[in-house]
C-alpha atoms as a PDB file:
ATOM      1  CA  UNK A   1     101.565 108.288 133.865  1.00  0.00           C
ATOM      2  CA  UNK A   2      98.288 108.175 134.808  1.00  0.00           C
ATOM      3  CA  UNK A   3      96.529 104.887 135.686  1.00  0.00           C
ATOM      4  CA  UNK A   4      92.834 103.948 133.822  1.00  0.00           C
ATOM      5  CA  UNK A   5      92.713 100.377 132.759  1.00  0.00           C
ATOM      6  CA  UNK A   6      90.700  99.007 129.969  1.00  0.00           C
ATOM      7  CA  UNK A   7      88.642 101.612 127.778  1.00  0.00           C
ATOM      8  CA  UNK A   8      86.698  99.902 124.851  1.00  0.00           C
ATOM      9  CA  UNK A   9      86.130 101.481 121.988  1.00  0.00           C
ATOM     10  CA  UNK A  10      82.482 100.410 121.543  1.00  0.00           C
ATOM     11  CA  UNK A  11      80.659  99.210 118.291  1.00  0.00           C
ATOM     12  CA  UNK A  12      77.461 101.091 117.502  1.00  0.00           C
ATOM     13  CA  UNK A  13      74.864  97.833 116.818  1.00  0.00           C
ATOM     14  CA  UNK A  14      72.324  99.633 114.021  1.00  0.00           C
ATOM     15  CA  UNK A  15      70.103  98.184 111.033  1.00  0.00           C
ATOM     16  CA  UNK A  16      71.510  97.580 107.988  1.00  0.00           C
ATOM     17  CA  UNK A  17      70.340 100.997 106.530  1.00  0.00           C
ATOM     18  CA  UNK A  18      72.437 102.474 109.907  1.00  0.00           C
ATOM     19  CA  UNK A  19      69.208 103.512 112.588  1.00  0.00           C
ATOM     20  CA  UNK A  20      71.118 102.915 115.834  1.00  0.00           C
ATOM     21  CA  UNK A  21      69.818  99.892 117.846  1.00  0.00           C
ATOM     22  CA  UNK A  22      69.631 101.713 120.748  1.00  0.00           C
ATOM     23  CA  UNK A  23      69.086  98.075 123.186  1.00  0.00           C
ATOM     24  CA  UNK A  24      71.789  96.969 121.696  1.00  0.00           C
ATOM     25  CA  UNK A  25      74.130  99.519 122.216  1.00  0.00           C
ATOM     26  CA  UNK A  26      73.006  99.659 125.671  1.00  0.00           C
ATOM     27  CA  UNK A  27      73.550  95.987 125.746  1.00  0.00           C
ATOM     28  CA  UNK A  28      77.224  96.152 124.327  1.00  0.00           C
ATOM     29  CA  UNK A  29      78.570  98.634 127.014  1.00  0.00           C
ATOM     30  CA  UNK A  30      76.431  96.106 129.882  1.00  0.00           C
ATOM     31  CA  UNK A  31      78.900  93.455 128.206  1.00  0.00           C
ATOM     32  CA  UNK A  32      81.946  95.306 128.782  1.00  0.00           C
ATOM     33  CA  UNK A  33      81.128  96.719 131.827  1.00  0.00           C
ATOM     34  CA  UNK A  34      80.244  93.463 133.525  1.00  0.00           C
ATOM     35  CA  UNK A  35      83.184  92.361 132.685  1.00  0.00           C
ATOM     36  CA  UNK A  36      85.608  94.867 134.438  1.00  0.00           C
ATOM     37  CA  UNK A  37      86.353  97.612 131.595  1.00  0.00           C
ATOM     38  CA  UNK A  38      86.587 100.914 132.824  1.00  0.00           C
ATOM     39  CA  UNK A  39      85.195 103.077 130.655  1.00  0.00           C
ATOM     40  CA  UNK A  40      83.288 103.270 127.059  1.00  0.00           C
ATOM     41  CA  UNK A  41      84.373 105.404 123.624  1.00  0.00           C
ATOM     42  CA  UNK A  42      81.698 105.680 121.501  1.00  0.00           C
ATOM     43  CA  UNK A  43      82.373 107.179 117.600  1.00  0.00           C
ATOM     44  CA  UNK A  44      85.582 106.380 117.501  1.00  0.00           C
ATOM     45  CA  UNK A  45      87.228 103.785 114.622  1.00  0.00           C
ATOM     46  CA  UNK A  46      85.098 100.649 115.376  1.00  0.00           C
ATOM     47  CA  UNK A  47      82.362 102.914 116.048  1.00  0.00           C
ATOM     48  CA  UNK A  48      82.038 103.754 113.135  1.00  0.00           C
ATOM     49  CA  UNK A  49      82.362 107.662 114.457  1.00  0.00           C
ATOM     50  CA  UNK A  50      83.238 109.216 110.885  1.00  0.00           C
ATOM     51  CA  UNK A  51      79.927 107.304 108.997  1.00  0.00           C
ATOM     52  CA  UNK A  52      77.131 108.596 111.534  1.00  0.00           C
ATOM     53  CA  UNK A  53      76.101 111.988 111.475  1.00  0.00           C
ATOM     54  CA  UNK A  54      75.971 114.854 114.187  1.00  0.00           C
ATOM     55  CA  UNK A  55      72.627 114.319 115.307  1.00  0.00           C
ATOM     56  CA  UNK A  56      72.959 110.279 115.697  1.00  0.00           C
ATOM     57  CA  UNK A  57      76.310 110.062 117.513  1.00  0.00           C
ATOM     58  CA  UNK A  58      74.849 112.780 119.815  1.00  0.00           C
ATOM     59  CA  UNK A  59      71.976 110.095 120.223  1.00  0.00           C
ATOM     60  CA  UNK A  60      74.950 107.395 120.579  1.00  0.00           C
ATOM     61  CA  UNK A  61      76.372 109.246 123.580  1.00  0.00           C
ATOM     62  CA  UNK A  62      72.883 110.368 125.232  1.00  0.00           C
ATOM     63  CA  UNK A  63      72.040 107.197 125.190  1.00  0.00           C
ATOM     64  CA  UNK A  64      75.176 105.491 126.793  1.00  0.00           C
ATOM     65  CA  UNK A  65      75.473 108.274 129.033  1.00  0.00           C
ATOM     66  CA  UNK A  66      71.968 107.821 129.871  1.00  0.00           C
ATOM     67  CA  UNK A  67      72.964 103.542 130.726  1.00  0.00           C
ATOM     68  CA  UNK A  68      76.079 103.482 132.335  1.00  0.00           C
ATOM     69  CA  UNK A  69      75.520 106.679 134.506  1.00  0.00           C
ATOM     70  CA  UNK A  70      77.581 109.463 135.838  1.00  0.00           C
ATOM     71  CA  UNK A  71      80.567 106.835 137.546  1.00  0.00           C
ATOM     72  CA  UNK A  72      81.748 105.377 133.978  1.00  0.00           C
ATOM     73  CA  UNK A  73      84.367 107.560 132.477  1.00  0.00           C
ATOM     74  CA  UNK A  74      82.597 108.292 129.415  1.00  0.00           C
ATOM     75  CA  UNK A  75      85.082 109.188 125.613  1.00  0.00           C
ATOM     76  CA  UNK A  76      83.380 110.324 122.532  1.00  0.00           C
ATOM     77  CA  UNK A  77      85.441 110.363 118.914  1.00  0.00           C
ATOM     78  CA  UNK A  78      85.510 114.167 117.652  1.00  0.00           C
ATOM     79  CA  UNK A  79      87.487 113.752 114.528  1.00  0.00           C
ATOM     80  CA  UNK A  80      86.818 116.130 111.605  1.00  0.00           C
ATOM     81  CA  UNK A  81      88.465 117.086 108.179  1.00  0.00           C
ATOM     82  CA  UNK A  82      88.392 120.962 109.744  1.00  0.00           C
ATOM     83  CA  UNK A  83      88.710 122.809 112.737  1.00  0.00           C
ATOM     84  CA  UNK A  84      85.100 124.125 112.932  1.00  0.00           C
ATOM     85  CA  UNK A  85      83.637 120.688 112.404  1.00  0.00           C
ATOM     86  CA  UNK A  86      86.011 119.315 115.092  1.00  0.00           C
ATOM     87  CA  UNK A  87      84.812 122.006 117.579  1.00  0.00           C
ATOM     88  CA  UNK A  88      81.264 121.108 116.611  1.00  0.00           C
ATOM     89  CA  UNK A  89      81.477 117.874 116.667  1.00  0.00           C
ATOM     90  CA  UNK A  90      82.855 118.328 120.616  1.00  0.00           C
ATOM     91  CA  UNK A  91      80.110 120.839 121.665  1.00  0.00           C
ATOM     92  CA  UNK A  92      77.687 118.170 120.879  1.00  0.00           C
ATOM     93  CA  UNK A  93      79.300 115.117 122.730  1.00  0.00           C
ATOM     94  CA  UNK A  94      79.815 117.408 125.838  1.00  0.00           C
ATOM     95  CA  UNK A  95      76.407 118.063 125.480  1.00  0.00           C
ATOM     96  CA  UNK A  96      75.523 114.667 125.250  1.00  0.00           C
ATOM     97  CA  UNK A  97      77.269 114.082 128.303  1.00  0.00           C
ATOM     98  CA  UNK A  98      80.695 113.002 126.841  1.00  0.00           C
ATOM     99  CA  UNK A  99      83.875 114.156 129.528  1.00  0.00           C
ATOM    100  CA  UNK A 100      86.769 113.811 127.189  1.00  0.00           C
ATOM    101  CA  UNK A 101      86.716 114.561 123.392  1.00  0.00           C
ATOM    102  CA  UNK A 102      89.353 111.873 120.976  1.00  0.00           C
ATOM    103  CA  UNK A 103      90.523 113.303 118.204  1.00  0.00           C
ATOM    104  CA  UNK A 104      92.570 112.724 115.872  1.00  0.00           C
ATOM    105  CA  UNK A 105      95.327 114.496 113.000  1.00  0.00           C
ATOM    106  CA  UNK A 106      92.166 116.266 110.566  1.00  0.00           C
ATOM    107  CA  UNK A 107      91.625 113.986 107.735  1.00  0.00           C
ATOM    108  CA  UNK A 108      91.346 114.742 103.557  1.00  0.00           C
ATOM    109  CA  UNK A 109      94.756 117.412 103.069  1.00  0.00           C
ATOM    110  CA  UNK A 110      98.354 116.545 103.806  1.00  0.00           C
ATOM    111  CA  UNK A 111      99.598 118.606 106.542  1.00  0.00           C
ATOM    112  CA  UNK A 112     103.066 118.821 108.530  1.00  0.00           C
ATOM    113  CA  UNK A 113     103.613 118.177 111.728  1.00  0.00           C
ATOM    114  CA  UNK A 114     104.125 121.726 112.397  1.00  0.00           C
ATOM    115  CA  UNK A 115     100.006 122.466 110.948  1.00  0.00           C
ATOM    116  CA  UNK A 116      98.930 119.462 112.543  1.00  0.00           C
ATOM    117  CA  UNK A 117     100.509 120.750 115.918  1.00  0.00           C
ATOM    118  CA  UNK A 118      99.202 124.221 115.532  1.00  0.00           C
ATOM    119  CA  UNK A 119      95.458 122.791 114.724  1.00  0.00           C
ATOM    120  CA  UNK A 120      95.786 120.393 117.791  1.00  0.00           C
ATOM    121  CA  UNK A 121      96.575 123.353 120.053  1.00  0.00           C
ATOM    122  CA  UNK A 122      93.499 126.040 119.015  1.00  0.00           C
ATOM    123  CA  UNK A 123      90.988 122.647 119.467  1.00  0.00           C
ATOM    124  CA  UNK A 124      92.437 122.157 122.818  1.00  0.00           C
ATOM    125  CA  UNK A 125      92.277 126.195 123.958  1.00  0.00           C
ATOM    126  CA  UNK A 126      88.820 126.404 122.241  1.00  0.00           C
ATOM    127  CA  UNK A 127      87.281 122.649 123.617  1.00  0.00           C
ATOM    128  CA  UNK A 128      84.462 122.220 126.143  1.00  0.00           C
ATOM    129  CA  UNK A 129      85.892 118.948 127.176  1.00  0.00           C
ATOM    130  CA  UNK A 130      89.393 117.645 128.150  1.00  0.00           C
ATOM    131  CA  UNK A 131      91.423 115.936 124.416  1.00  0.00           C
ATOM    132  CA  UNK A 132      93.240 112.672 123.728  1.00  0.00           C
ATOM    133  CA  UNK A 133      95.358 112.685 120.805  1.00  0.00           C
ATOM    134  CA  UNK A 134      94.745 109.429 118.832  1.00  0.00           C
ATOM    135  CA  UNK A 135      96.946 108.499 116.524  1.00  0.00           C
ATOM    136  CA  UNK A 136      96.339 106.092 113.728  1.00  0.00           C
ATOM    137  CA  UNK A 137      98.228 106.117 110.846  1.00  0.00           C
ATOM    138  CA  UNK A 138      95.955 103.248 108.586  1.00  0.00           C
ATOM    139  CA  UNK A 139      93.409 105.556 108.720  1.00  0.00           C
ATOM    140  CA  UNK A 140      94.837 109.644 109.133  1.00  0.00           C
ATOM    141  CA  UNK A 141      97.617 109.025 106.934  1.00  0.00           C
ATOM    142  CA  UNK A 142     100.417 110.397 109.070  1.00  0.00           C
ATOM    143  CA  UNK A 143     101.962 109.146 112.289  1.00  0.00           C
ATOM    144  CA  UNK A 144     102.689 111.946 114.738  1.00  0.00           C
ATOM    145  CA  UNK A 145     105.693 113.241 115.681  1.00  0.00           C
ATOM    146  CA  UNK A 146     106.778 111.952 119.256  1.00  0.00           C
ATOM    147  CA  UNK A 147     108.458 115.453 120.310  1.00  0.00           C
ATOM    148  CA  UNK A 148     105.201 116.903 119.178  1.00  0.00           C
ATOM    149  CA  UNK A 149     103.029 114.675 121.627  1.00  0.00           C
ATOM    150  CA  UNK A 150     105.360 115.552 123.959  1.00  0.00           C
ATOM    151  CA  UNK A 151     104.735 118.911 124.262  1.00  0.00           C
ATOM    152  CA  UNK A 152     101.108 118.809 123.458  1.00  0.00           C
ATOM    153  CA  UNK A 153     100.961 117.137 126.807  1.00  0.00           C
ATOM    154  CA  UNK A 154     101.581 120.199 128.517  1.00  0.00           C
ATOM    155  CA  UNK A 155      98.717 122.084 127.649  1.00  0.00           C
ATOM    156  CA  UNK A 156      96.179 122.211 130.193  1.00  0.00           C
ATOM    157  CA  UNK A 157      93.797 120.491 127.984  1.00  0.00           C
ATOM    158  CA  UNK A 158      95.102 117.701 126.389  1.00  0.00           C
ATOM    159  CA  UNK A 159      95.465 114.879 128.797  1.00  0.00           C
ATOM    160  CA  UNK A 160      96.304 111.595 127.007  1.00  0.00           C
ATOM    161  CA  UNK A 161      97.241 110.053 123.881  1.00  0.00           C
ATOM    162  CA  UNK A 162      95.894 106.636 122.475  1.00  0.00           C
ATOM    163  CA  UNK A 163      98.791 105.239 120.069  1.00  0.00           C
ATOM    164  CA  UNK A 164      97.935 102.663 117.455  1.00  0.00           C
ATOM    165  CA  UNK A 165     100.618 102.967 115.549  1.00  0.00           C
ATOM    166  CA  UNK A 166     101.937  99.356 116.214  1.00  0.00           C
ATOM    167  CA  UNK A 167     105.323 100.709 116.869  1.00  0.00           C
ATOM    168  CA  UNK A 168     106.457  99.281 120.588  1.00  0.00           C
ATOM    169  CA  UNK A 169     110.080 101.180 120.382  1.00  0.00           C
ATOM    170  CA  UNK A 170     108.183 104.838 119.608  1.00  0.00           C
ATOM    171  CA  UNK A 171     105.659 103.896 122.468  1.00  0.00           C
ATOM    172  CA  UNK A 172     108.943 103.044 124.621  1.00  0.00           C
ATOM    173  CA  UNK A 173     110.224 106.765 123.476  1.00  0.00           C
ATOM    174  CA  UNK A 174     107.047 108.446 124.577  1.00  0.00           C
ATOM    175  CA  UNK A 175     106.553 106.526 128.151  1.00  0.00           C
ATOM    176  CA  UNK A 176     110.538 107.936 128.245  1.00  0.00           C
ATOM    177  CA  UNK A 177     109.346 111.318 127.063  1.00  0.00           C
ATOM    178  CA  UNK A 178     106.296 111.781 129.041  1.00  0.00           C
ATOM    179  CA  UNK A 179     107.324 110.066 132.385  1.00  0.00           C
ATOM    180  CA  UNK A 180     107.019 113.309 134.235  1.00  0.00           C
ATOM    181  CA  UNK A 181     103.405 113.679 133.235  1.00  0.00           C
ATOM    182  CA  UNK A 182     101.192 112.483 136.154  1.00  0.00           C
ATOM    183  CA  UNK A 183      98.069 113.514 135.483  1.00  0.00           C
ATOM    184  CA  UNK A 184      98.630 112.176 131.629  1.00  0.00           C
ATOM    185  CA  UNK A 185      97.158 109.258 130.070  1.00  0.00           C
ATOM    186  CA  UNK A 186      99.119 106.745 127.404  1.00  0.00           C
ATOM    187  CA  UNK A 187      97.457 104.240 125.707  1.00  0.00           C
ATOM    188  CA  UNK A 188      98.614 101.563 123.900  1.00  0.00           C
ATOM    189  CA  UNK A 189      95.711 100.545 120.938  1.00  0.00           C
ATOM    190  CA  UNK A 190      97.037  97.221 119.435  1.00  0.00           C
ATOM    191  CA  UNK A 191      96.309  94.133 121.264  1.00  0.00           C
ATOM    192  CA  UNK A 192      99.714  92.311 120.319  1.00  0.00           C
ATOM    193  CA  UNK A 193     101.732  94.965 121.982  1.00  0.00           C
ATOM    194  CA  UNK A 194      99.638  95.648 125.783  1.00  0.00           C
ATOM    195  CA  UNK A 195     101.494  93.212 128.210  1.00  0.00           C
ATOM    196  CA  UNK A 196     104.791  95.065 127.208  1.00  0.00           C
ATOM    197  CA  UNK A 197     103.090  98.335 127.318  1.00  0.00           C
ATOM    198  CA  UNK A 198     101.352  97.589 130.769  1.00  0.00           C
ATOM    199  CA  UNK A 199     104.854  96.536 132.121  1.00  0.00           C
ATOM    200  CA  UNK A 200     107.023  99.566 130.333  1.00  0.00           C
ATOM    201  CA  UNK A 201     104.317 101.970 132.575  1.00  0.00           C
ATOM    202  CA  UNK A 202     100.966 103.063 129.906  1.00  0.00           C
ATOM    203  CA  UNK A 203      98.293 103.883 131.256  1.00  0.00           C
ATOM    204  CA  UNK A 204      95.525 101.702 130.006  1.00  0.00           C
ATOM    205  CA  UNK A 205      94.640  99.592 126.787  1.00  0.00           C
ATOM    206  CA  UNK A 206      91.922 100.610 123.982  1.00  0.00           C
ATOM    207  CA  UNK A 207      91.545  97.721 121.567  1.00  0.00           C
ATOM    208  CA  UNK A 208      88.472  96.486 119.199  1.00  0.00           C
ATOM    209  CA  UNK A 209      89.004  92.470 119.769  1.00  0.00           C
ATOM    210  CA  UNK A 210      87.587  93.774 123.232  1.00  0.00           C
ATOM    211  CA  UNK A 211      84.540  93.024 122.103  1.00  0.00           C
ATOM    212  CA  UNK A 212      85.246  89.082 121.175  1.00  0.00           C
ATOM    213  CA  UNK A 213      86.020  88.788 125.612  1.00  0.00           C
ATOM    214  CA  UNK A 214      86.742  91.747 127.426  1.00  0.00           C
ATOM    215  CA  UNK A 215      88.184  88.955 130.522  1.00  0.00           C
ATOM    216  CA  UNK A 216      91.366  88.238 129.087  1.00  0.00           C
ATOM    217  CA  UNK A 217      92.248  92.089 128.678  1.00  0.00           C
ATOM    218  CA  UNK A 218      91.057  93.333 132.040  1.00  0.00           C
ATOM    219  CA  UNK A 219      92.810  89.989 133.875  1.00  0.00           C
ATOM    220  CA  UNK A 220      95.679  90.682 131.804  1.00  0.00           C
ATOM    221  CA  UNK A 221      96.027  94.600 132.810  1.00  0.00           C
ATOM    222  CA  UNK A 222      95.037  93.275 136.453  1.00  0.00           C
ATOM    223  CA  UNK A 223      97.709  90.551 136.348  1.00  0.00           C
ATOM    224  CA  UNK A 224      99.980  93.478 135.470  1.00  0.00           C
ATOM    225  CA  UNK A 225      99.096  95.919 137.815  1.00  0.00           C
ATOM    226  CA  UNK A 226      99.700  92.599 140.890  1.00  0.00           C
ATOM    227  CA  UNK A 227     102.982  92.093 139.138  1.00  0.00           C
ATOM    228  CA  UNK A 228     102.211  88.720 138.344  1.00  0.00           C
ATOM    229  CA  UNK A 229     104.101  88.896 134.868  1.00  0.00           C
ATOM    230  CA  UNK A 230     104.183  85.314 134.062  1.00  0.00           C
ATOM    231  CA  UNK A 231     100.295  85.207 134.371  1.00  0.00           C
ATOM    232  CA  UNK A 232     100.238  88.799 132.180  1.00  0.00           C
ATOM    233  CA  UNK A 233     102.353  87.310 129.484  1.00  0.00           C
ATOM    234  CA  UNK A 234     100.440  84.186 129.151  1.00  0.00           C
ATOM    235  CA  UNK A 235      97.165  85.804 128.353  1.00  0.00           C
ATOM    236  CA  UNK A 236      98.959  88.455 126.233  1.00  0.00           C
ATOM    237  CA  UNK A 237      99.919  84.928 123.842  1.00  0.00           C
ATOM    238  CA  UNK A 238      96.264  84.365 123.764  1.00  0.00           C
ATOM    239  CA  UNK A 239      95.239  87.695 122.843  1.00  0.00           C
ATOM    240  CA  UNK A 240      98.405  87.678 119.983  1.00  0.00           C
ATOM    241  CA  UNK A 241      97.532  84.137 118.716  1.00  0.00           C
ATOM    242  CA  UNK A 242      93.611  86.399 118.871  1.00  0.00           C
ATOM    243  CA  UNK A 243      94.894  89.446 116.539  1.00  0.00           C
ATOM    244  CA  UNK A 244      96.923  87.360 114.104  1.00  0.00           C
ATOM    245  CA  UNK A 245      93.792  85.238 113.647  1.00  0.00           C
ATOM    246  CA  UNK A 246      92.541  88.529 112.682  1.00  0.00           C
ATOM    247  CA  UNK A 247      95.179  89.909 110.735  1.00  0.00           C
ATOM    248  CA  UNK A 248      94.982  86.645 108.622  1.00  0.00           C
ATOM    249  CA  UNK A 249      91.607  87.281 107.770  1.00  0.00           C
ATOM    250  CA  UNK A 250      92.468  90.717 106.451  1.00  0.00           C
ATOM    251  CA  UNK A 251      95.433  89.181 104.111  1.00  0.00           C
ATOM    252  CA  UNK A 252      92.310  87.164 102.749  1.00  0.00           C
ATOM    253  CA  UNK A 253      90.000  90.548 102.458  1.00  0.00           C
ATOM    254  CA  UNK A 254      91.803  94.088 103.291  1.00  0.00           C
ATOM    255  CA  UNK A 255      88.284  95.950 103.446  1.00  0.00           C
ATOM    256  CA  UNK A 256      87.360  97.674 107.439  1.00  0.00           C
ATOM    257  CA  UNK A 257      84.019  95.604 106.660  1.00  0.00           C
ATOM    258  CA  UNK A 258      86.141  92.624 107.507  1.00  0.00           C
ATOM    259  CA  UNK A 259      86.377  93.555 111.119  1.00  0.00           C
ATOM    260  CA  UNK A 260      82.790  94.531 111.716  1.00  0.00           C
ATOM    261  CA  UNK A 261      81.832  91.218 110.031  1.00  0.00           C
ATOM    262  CA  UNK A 262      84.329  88.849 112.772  1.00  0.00           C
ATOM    263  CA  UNK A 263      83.331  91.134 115.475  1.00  0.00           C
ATOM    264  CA  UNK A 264      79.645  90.885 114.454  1.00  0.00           C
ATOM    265  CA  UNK A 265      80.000  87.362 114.485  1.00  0.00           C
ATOM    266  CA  UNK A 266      81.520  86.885 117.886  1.00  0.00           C
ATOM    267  CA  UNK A 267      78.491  89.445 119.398  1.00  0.00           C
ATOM    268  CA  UNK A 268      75.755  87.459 117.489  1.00  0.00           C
ATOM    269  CA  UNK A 269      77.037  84.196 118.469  1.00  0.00           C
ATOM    270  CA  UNK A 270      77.763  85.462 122.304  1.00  0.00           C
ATOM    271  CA  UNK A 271      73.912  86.586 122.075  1.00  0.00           C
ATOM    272  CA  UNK A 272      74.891  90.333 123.120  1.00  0.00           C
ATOM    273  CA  UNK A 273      73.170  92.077 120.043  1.00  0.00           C
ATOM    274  CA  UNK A 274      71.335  91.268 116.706  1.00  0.00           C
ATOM    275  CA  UNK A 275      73.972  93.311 114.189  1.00  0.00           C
ATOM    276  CA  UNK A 276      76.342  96.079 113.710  1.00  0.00           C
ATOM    277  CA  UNK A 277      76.435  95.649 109.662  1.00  0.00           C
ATOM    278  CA  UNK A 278      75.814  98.073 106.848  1.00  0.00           C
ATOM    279  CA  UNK A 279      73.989  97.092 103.916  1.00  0.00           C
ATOM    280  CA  UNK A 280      77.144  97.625 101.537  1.00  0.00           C
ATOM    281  CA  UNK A 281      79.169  95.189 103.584  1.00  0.00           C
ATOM    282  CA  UNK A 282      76.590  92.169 102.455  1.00  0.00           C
ATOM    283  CA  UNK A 283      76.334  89.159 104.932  1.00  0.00           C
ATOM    284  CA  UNK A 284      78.953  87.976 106.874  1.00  0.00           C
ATOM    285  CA  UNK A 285      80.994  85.482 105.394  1.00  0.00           C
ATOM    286  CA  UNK A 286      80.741  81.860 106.581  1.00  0.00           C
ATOM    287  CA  UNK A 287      84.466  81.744 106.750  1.00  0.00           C
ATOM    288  CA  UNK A 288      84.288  84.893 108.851  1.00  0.00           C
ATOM    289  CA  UNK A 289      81.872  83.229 110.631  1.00  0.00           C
ATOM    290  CA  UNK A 290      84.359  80.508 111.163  1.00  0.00           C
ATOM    291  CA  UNK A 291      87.413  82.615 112.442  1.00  0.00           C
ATOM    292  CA  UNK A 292      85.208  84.092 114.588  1.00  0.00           C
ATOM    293  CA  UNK A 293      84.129  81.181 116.343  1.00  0.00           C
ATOM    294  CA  UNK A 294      88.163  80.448 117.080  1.00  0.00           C
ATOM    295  CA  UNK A 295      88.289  83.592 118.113  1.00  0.00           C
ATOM    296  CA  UNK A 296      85.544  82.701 120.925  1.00  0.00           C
ATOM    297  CA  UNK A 297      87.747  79.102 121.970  1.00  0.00           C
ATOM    298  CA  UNK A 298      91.248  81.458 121.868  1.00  0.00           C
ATOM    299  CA  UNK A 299      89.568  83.657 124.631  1.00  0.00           C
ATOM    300  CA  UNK A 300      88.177  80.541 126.606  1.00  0.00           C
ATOM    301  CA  UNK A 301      91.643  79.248 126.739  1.00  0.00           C
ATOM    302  CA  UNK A 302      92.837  82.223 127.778  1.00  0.00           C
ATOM    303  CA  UNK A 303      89.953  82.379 130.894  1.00  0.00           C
ATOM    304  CA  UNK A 304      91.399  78.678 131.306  1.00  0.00           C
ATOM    305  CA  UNK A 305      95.033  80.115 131.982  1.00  0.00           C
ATOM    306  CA  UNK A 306      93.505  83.222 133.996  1.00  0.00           C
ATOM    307  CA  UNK A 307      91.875  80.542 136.404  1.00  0.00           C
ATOM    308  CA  UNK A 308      94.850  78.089 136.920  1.00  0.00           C
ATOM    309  CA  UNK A 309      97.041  80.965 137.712  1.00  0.00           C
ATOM    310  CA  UNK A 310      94.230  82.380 140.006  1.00  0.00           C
ATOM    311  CA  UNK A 311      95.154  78.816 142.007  1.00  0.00           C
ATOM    312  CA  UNK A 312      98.689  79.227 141.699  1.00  0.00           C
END
């Protein structure tokens, strides 16, 4: 598998009628960057990719592009309900300055794997850029067939897959399945699962409570990649005490609105940018507000245990 690190799937700050903030996105990916991520996705799930249209995630990626330069491996979301719109959608990122197009399973009908395979494979022979396959069953409807990933990593054009299915044993099966691919990236995208996923051999970790800290992930991949396991799985109980805190406040209030509210939250309160909210999602509630604000003291203990094992 091929190594990457941390790629953060970056909110898209905007008014509450949805004009892009453009210093704020710019501030965002400083954030991350600063603090050891690899590379920036922009469009993709906590992007808000499917909401914007063509024209303003094209100004999404100019503008990052334009920021972080040509060094920062740069992802753009690319999903579509069709072919044609997927295709699109690419030509635009690449010109944009995107160098690898996410995508994933086409959303509105029910397909089989078999359709879903076949409509993979003409977007990869017909793409400007380089594909991940994302997979994310809360929101596509369908998790994809492992065997199917599998040999959709042997086309010359697909060169990762970002799994946030929150199944460790199928991401077990595909490290198993795709160990032979070299030049192929693996992803694991939910936070509870990375230290086992570092350890078992993915490549990298693509998460949205990135944007609360970005430390604890990148010390935790880095603490992986030294071998320094006991350190790894320490942080990775900060970052799970960090998503459950999370998942509690969607048992309270299911909507995706709930996320951008605690992550909007955390950025306001961090200073990093004014607001990331649409006007249909109201004001952020104070006990988001609250959780949030744990969510801040679970990462600073977590920095505490990265710099006590630093001494060790």
């Amino acid at each position: 598998m091929k190594d990457f690190g941390v790629l953060v799937p970056i909110v898209t700050p905007c008014s509450r009628t949805g004009e892009v903030d453009l210093d704020g996105l710019k501030a965002v990916c400083t954030y991350v960057l600063e603090s050891g991520c690899k590379g920036i996705f922009v469009a993709g799930s906590t992007g808000r990719g499917p909401w914007f249209d063509l024209k303003t995630k094209n100004k999404i990626c100019k503008t990052v592009k334009r920021h972080i330069g040509e060094h920062v491996p740069l992802f753009a979301g690319c999903m579509a309900s069709g072919l044609s719109e997927m295709l699109e959608n690419t030509q635009s990122m690449a010109d944009a300055g995107a160098q690898v197009a996410v995508l994933t399973a086409p959303g509105y009908f029910n397909y089989s794997h078999k359709e879903i395979e076949s409509i993979f494979l003409q977007f990869a022979d017909t793409s400007p850029l380089p594909v991940i396959i994302y997979d994310i069953p809360v929101f596509a409807g369908i998790k994809l067939d492992v065997q199917m990933v599998s040999r959709l990593s042997k086309r010359e054009n697909v060169i990762g897959f970002k799994d946030s299915s929150a199944d460790m044993e199928r991401f077990k099966t595909l490290l198993k399945l795709l160990e032979n691919e070299h030049d192929f990236y693996l992803f694991q995208g939910k936070e509870n699962l990375i230290a086992d996923s570092l350890i078992a051999g993915a490549s990298g970790v693509v998460a949205s409570l990135i944007h609360i800290d970005p430390i604890p992930f990148v010390e935790l991949y880095r603490s992986v990649r030294k071998k320094h396991y006991d350190l790894a799985h320490s942080i990775q109980g900060k970052i799970t005490e960090l998503i459950n805190l999370m998942n509690s406040c969607f048992a309270r209030k299911p909507e995706v609105s709930t996320l951008f509210q605690f992550i909007n939250a955390a950025l306001r309160h961090r200073g990093i940018c004014k607001n990331i909210l649409l006007e249909h999602e109201g004001e952020c509630l104070d006990w988001i507000k609250d959780e949030a604000l744990k969510a801040i003291e679970i990462c600073s203990e977590a920095r505490s245990l990265i710099k006590n094992g630093e001494k060790i």
